[in-house]
C-alpha atoms as a PDB file:
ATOM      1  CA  UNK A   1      31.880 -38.493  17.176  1.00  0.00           C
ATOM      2  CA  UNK A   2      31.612 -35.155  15.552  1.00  0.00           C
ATOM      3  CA  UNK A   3      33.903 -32.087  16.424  1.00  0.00           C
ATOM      4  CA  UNK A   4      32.764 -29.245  18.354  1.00  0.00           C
ATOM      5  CA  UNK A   5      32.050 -26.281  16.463  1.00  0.00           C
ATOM      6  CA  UNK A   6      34.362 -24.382  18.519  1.00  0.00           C
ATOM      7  CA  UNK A   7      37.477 -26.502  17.643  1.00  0.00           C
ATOM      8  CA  UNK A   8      37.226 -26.699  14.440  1.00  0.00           C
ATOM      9  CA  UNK A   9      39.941 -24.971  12.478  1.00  0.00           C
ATOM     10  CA  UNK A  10      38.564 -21.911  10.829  1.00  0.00           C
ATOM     11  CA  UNK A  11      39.808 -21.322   6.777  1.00  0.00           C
ATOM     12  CA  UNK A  12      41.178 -17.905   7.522  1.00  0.00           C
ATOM     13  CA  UNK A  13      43.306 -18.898  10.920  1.00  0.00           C
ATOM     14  CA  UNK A  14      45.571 -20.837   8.738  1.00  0.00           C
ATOM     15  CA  UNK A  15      46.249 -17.644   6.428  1.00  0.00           C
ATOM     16  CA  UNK A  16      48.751 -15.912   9.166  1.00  0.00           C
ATOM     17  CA  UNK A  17      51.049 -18.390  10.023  1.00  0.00           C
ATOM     18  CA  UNK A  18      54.173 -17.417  12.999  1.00  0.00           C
ATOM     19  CA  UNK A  19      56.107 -20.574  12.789  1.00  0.00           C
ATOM     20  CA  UNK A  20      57.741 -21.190   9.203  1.00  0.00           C
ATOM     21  CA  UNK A  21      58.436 -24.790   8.825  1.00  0.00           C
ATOM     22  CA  UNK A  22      61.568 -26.275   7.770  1.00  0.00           C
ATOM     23  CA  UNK A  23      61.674 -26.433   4.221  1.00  0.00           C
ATOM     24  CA  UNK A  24      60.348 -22.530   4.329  1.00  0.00           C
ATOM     25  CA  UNK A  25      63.033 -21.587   6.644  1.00  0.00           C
ATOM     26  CA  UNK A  26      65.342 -22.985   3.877  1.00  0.00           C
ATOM     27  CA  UNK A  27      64.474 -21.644   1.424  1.00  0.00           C
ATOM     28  CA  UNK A  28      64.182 -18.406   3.443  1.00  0.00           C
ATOM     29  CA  UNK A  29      67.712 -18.813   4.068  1.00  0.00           C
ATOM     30  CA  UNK A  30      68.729 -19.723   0.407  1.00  0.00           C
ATOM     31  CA  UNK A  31      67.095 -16.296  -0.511  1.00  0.00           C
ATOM     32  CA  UNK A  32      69.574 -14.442   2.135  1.00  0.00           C
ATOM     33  CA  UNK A  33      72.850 -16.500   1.123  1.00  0.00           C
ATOM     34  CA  UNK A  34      72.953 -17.640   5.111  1.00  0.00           C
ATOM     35  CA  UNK A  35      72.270 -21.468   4.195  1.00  0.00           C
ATOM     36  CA  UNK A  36      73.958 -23.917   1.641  1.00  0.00           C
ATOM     37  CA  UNK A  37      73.421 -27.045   0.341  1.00  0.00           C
ATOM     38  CA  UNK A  38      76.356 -28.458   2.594  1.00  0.00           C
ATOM     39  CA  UNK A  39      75.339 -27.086   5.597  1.00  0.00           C
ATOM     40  CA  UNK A  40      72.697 -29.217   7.902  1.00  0.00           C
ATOM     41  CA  UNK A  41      68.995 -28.841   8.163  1.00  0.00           C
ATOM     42  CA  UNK A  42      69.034 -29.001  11.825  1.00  0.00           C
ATOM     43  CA  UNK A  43      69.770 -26.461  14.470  1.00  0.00           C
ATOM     44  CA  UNK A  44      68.415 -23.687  11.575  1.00  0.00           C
ATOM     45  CA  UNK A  45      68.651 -19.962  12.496  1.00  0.00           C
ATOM     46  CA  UNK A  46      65.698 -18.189  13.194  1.00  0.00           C
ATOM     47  CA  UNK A  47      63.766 -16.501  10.573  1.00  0.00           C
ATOM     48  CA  UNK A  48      61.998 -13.675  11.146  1.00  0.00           C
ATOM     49  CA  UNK A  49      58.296 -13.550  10.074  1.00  0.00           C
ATOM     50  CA  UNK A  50      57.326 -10.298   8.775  1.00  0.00           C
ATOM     51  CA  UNK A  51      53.199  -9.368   9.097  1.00  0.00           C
ATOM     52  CA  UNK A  52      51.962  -7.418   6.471  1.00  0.00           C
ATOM     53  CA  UNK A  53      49.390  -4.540   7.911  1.00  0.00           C
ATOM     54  CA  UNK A  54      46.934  -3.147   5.380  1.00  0.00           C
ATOM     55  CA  UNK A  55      46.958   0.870   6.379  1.00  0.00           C
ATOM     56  CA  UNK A  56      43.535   2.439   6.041  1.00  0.00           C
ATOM     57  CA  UNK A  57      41.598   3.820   3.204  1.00  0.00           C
ATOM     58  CA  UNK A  58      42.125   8.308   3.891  1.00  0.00           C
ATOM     59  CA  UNK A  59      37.982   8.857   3.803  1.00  0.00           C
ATOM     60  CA  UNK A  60      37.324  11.621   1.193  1.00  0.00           C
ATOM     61  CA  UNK A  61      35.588  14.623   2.163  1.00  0.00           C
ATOM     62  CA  UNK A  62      32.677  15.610   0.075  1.00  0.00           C
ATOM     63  CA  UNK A  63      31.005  18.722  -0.075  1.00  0.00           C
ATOM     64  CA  UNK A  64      27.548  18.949   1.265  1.00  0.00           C
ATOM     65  CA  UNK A  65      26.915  22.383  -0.149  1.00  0.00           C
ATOM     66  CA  UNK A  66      24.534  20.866  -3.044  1.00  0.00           C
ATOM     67  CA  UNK A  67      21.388  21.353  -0.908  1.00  0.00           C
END
Protein backbone atom coordinates (compact mmCIF):
# COMPACT_ATOMS: atom_id res chain seq x y z
CA UNK A 1 0.00 0.00 0.00
CA UNK A 2 1.33 3.35 -0.90
CA UNK A 3 1.26 6.47 1.48
CA UNK A 4 -1.02 9.25 1.05
CA UNK A 5 0.41 12.22 -0.36
CA UNK A 6 -0.72 14.15 2.50
CA UNK A 7 1.26 12.14 5.13
CA UNK A 8 4.17 11.99 3.75
CA UNK A 9 6.93 13.83 5.55
CA UNK A 10 7.90 16.87 3.60
CA UNK A 11 12.11 17.56 3.30
CA UNK A 12 11.82 21.00 4.77
CA UNK A 13 9.43 20.02 8.00
CA UNK A 14 12.33 18.18 9.37
CA UNK A 15 14.65 21.43 9.10
CA UNK A 16 12.95 23.19 12.38
CA UNK A 17 13.03 20.77 14.89
CA UNK A 18 11.35 21.78 18.85
CA UNK A 19 12.32 18.69 20.65
CA UNK A 20 16.27 18.18 20.90
CA UNK A 21 16.96 14.60 21.49
CA UNK A 22 19.11 13.23 24.06
CA UNK A 23 22.46 13.13 22.89
CA UNK A 24 21.79 16.99 21.61
CA UNK A 25 20.56 17.98 24.92
CA UNK A 26 24.01 16.69 26.12
CA UNK A 27 25.95 18.04 24.40
CA UNK A 28 23.88 21.24 24.78
CA UNK A 29 24.58 20.93 28.31
CA UNK A 30 28.38 20.11 27.96
CA UNK A 31 28.56 23.50 26.03
CA UNK A 32 26.93 25.38 29.26
CA UNK A 33 29.11 23.44 31.99
CA UNK A 34 25.45 22.23 33.55
CA UNK A 35 26.16 18.40 32.66
CA UNK A 36 29.21 16.05 33.37
CA UNK A 37 30.31 12.93 32.47
CA UNK A 38 29.30 11.56 36.05
CA UNK A 39 26.09 12.86 36.15
CA UNK A 40 23.05 10.61 34.56
CA UNK A 41 21.47 10.88 31.19
CA UNK A 42 18.07 10.66 32.54
CA UNK A 43 15.80 13.17 34.13
CA UNK A 44 17.95 15.95 31.76
CA UNK A 45 17.08 19.67 32.23
CA UNK A 46 15.32 21.34 29.69
CA UNK A 47 17.03 23.02 26.91
CA UNK A 48 15.79 25.78 25.41
CA UNK A 49 15.46 25.81 21.56
CA UNK A 50 16.24 29.06 20.12
CA UNK A 51 14.44 29.86 16.37
CA UNK A 52 16.40 31.82 14.23
CA UNK A 53 14.06 34.60 12.28
CA UNK A 54 15.50 35.96 9.05
CA UNK A 55 14.48 39.96 9.35
CA UNK A 56 13.52 41.43 6.00
CA UNK A 57 15.44 42.80 3.15
CA UNK A 58 14.88 47.29 3.79
CA UNK A 59 13.46 47.72 -0.12
CA UNK A 60 15.59 50.50 -1.73
CA UNK A 61 13.98 53.44 -3.07
CA UNK A 62 14.86 54.37 -6.55
CA UNK A 63 14.32 57.44 -8.24
CA UNK A 64 11.83 57.54 -10.99
CA UNK A 65 12.83 60.98 -12.16
CA UNK A 66 14.72 59.44 -15.39
CA UNK A 67 11.59 59.80 -17.56
Amino acid sequence: MAIDKSLKVKAGATANRSVLTRVERIERLREMNRFDSDDSPFGLPKVRVRKLQMKKKKKTKKDDDDK
